[in-house]
C-alpha atoms as a PDB file:
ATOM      1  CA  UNK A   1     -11.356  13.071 -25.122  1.00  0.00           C
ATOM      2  CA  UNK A   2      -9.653  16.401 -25.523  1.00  0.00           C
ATOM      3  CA  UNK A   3      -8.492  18.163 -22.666  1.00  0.00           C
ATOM      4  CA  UNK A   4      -8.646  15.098 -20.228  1.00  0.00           C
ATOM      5  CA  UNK A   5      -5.392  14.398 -18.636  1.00  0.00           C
ATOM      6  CA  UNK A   6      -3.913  10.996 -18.400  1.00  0.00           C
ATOM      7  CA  UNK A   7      -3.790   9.652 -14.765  1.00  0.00           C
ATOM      8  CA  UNK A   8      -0.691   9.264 -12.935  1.00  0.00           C
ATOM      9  CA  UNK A   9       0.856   5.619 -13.243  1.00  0.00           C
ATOM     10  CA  UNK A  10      -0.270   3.886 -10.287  1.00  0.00           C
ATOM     11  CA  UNK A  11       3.191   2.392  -9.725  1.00  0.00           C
ATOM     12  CA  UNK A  12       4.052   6.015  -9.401  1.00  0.00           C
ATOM     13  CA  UNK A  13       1.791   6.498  -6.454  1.00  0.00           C
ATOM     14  CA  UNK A  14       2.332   6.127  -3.186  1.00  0.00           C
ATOM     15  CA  UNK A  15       0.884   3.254  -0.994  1.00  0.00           C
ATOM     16  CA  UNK A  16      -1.399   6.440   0.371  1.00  0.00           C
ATOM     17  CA  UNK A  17      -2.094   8.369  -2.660  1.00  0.00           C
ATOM     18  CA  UNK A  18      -2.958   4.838  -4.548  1.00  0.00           C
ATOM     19  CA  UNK A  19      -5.785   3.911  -1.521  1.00  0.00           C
ATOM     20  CA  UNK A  20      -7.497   7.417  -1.741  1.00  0.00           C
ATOM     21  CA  UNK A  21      -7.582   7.266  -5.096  1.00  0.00           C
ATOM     22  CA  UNK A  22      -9.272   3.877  -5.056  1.00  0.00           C
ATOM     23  CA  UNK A  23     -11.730   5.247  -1.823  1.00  0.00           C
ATOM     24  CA  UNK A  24     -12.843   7.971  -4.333  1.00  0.00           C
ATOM     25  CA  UNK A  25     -13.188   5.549  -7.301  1.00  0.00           C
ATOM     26  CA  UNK A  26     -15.565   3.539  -4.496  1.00  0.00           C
ATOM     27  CA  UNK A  27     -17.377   6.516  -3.332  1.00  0.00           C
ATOM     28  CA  UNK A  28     -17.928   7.581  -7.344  1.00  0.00           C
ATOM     29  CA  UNK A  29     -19.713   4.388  -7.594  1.00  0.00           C
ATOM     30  CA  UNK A  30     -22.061   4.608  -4.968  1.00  0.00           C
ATOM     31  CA  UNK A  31     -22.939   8.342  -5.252  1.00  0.00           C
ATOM     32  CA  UNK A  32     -23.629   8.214  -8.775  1.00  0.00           C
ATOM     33  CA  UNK A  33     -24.847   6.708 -11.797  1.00  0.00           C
ATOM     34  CA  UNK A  34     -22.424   6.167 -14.563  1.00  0.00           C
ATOM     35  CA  UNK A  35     -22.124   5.737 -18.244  1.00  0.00           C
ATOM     36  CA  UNK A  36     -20.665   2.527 -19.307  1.00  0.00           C
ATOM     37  CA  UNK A  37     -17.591   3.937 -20.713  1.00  0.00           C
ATOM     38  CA  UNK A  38     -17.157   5.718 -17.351  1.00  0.00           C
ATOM     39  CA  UNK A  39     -17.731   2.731 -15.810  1.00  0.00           C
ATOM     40  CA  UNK A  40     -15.346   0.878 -17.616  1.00  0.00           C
ATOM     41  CA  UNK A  41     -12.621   3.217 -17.044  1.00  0.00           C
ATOM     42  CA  UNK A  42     -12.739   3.803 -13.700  1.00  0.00           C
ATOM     43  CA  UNK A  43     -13.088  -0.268 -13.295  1.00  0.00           C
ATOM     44  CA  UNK A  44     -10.001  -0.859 -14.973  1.00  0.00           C
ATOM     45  CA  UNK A  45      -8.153   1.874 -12.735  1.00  0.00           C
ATOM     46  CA  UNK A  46      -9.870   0.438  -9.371  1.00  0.00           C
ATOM     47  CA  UNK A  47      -8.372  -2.950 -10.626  1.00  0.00           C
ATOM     48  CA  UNK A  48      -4.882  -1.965 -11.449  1.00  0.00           C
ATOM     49  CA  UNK A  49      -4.985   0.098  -8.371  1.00  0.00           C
ATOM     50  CA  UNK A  50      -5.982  -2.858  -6.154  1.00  0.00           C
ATOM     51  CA  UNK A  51      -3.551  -4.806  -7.686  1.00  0.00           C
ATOM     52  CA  UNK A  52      -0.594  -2.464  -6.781  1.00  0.00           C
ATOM     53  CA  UNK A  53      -1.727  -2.104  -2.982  1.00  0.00           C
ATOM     54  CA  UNK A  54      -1.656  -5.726  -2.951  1.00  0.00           C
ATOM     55  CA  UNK A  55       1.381  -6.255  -4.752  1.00  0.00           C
ATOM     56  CA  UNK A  56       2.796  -3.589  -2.078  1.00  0.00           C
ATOM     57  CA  UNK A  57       0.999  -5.229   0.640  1.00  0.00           C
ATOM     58  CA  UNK A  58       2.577  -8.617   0.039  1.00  0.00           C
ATOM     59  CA  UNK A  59       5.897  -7.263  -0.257  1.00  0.00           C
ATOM     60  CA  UNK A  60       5.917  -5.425   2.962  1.00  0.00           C
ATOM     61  CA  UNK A  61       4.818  -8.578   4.775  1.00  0.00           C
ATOM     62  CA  UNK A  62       7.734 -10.312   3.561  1.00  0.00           C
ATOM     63  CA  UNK A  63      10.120  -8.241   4.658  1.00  0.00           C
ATOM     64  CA  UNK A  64       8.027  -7.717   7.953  1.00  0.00           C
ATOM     65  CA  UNK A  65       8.496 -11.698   8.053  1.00  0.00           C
ATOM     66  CA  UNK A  66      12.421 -11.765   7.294  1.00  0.00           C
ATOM     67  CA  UNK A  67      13.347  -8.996   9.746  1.00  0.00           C
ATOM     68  CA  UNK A  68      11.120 -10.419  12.674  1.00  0.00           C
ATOM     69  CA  UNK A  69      13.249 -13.438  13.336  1.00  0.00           C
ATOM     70  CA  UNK A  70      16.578 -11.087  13.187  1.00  0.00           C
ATOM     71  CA  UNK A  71      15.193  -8.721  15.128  1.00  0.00           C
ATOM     72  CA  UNK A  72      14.406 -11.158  17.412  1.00  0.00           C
ATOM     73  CA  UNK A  73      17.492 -12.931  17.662  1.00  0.00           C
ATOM     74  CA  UNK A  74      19.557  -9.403  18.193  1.00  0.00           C
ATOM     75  CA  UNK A  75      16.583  -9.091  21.256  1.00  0.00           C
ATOM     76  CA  UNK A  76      17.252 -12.267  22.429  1.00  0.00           C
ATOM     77  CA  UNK A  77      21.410 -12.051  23.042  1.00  0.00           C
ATOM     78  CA  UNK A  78      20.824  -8.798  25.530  1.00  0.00           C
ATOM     79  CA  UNK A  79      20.088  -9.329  29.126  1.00  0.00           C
ATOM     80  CA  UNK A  80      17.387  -7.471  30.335  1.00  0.00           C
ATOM     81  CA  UNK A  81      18.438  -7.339  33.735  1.00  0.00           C
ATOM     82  CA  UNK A  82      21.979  -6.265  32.532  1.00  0.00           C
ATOM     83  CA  UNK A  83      22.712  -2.661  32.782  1.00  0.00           C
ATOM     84  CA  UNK A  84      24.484  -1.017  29.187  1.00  0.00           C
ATOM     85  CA  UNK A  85      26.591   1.013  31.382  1.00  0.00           C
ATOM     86  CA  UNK A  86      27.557  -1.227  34.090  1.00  0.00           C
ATOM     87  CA  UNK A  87      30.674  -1.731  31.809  1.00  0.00           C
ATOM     88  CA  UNK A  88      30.659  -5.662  33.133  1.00  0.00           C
END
């Protein structure tokens, strides 16, 4: 296809950009019919975007999960009732 620009890599995209891209790849489907090569295109980039958010997704909750217990533990060793700058 001449003239038609490559999409951007989705693992360029940010966790926002990625999702609207995917809501307008949803809201393509159900506003229109498509040809089957359209269809297959814009399949394969719902899937490898889905993928990446997921990917992304999973990775955040890990780290959510690591820093949870530190976080915490660094909550845990002050006093509530202790005044910062009481000095004691």
């Amino acid at each position: 296809m001449a003239g038609t620009m490559e999409p951007v890599p989705v693992a360029e995209l940010s966790y926002t950009d990625a999702s609207l891209e995917l809501d307008t790849i949803v809201e393509f489907f159900e506003q229109r019919e498509v040809d089957v090569d359209v269809l297959v295109s814009r399949l394969e980039r719902a899937t490898l975007l889905i993928d990446e958010l997921d990917k992304r997704l999973r990775h955040t909750r890990s780290q959510v999960e690591e820093l949870v217990p530190r976080l915490e533990t660094l909550a845990g060793d002050v006093d509530p009732d202790e005044d910062p700058d009481d000095g004691e």
